[in-house]
Protein backbone atom coordinates (compact mmCIF):
# COMPACT_ATOMS: atom_id res chain seq x y z
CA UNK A 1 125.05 -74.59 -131.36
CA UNK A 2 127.35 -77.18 -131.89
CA UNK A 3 128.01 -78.60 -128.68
CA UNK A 4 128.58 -82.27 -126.82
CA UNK A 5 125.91 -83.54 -124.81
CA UNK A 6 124.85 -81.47 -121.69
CA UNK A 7 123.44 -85.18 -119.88
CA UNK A 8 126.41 -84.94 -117.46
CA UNK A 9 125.12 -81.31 -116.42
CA UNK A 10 121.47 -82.24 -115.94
CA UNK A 11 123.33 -85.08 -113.47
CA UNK A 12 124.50 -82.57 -111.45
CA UNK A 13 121.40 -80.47 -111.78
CA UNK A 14 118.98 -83.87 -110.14
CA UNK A 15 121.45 -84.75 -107.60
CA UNK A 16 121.57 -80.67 -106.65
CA UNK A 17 118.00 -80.41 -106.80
CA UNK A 18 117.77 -83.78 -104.52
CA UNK A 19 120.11 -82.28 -101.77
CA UNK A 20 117.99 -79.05 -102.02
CA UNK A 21 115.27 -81.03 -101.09
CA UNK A 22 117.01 -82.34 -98.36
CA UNK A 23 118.52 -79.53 -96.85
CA UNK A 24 115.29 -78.32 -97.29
CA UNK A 25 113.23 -80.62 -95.37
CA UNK A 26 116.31 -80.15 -92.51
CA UNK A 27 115.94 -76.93 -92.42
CA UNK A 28 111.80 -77.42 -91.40
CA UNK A 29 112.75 -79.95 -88.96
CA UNK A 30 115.21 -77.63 -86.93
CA UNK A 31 113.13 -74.46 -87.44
CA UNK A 32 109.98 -76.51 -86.12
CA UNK A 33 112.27 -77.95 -83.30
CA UNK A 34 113.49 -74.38 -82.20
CA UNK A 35 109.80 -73.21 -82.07
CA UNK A 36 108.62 -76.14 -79.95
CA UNK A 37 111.53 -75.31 -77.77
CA UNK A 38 110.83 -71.37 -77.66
CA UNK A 39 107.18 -71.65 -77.22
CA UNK A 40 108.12 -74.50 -74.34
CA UNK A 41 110.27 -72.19 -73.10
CA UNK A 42 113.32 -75.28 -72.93
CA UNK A 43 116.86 -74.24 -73.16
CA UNK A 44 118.04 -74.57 -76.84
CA UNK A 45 121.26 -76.53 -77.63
CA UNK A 46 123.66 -74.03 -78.80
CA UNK A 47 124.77 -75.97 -81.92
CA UNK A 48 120.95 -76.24 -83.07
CA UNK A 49 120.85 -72.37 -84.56
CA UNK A 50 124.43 -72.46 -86.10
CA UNK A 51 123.21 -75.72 -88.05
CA UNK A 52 120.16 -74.07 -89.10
CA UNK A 53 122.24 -71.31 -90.82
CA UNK A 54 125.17 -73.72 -92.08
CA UNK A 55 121.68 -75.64 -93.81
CA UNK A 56 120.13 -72.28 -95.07
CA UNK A 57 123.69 -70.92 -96.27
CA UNK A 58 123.86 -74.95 -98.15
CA UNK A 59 120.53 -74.39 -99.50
CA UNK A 60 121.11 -70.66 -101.11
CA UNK A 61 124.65 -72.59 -102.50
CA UNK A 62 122.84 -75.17 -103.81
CA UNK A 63 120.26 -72.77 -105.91
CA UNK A 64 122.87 -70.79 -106.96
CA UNK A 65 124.54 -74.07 -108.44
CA UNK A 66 121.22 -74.96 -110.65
CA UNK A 67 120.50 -71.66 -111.39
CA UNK A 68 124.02 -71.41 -113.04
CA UNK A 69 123.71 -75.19 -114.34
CA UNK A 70 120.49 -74.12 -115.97
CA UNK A 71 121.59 -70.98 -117.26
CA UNK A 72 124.31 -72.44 -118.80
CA UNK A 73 122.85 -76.15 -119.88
CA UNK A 74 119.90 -74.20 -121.78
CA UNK A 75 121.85 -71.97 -123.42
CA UNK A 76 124.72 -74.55 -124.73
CA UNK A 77 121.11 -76.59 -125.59
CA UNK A 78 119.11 -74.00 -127.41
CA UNK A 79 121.19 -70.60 -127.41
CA UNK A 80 118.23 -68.61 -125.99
CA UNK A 81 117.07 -69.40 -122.06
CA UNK A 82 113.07 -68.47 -121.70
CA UNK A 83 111.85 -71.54 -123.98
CA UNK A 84 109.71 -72.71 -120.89
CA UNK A 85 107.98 -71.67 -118.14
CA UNK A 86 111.17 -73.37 -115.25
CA UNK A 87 112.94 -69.83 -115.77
CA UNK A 88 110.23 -68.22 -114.25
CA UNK A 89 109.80 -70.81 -111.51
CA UNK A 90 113.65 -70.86 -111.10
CA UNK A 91 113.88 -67.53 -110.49
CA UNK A 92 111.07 -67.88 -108.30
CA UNK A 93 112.51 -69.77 -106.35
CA UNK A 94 116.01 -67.99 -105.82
CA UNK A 95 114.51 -65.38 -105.12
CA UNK A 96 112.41 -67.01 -102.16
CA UNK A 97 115.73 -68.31 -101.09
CA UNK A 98 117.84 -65.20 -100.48
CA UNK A 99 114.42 -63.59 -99.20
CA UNK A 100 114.08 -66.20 -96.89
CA UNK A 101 118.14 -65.92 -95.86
CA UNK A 102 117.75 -61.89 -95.51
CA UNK A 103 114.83 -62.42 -93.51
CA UNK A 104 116.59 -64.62 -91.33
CA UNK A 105 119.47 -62.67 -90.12
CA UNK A 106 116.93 -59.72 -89.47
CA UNK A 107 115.31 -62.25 -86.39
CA UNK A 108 116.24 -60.50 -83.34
CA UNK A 109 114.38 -59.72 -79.69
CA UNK A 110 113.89 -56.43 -81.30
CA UNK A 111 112.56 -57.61 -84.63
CA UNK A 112 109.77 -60.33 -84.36
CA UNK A 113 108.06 -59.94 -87.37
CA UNK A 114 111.36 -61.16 -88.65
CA UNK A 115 110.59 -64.01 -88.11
CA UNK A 116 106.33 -64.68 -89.13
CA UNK A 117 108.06 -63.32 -92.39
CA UNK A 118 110.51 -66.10 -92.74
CA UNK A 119 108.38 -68.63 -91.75
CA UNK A 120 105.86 -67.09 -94.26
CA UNK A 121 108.41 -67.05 -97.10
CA UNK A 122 109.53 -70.78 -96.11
CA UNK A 123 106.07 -71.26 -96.37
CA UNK A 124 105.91 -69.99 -100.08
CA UNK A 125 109.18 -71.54 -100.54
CA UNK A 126 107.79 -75.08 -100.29
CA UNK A 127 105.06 -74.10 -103.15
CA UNK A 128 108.06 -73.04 -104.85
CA UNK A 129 110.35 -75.89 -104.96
CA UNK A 130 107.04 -78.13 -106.20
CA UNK A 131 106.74 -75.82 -108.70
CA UNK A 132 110.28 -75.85 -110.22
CA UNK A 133 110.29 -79.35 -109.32
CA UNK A 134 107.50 -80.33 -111.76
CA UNK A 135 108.79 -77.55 -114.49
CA UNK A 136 112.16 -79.23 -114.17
CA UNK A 137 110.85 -82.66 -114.57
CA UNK A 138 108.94 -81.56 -118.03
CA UNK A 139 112.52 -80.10 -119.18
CA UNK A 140 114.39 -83.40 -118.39
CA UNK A 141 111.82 -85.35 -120.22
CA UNK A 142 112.90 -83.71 -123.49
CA UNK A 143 116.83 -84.50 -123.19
CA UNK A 144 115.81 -88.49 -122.40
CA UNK A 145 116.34 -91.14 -125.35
């Protein structure tokens, strides 16, 4: 294809993945903090949980965003996607995301394997976003002067 330069896509792509990481690395810190305060049986703030969510519901945004970014940057680049093996971590990783967000609005008195299976995924999650971090970083190299 005959297209202008996708470089101002793959901008969006780093600073999308760097927020991921960040909302990311929230999202442990307030699931870790609602735990401590759980298995201390302390009174949780009630705007701690409603953060959590707006975090996870930024996060599953945020994927969505690079999955569509790389969709559409590697097809403008080589009019095929599958050239490398960050599709399958990509998907990978979407995948653990909305897992991860369906598991969490199953949590409930009722349901507490709930939530040792989103801790578990966010668990798997982590191994995922190295993954398609290091996958993404071989891709970028080849669109560098």
């Amino acid at each position: 294809m005959n297209l202008p330069s996708f470089i101002w896509l793959w901008r969006i792509a780093a600073w999308s993945m760097g927020l991921s990481w960040l909302a990311y690395l929230l999202l442990g810190i307030s699931g870790l903090w609602m735990r401590s305060l759980r298995q201390n049986e302390q009174v949780r703030p009630d705007w701690l949980r409603p953060v959590h969510f707006l975090l996870g519901l930024t996060l599953a945004l945020l994927v969505l965003l690079l999955l569509a970014i790389g969709i559409v940057g590697t097809l403008g680049e080589y009019g095929r996607l599958g050239h490398s093996v960050h599709l399958l971590s990509g998907f990978a990783v979407v995948y653990l995301v909305f897992l991860s967000a369906w598991s969490a609005v199953q949590i409930s008195i009722d349901r507490l394997w709930a939530r040792q299976l989103h801790v578990g995924i966010n668990a798997v999650l982590l191994v995922g976003f190295i993954w398609v971090s290091f996958t993404g970083w071989t891709v970028v190299q080849k669109y560098l002067p």
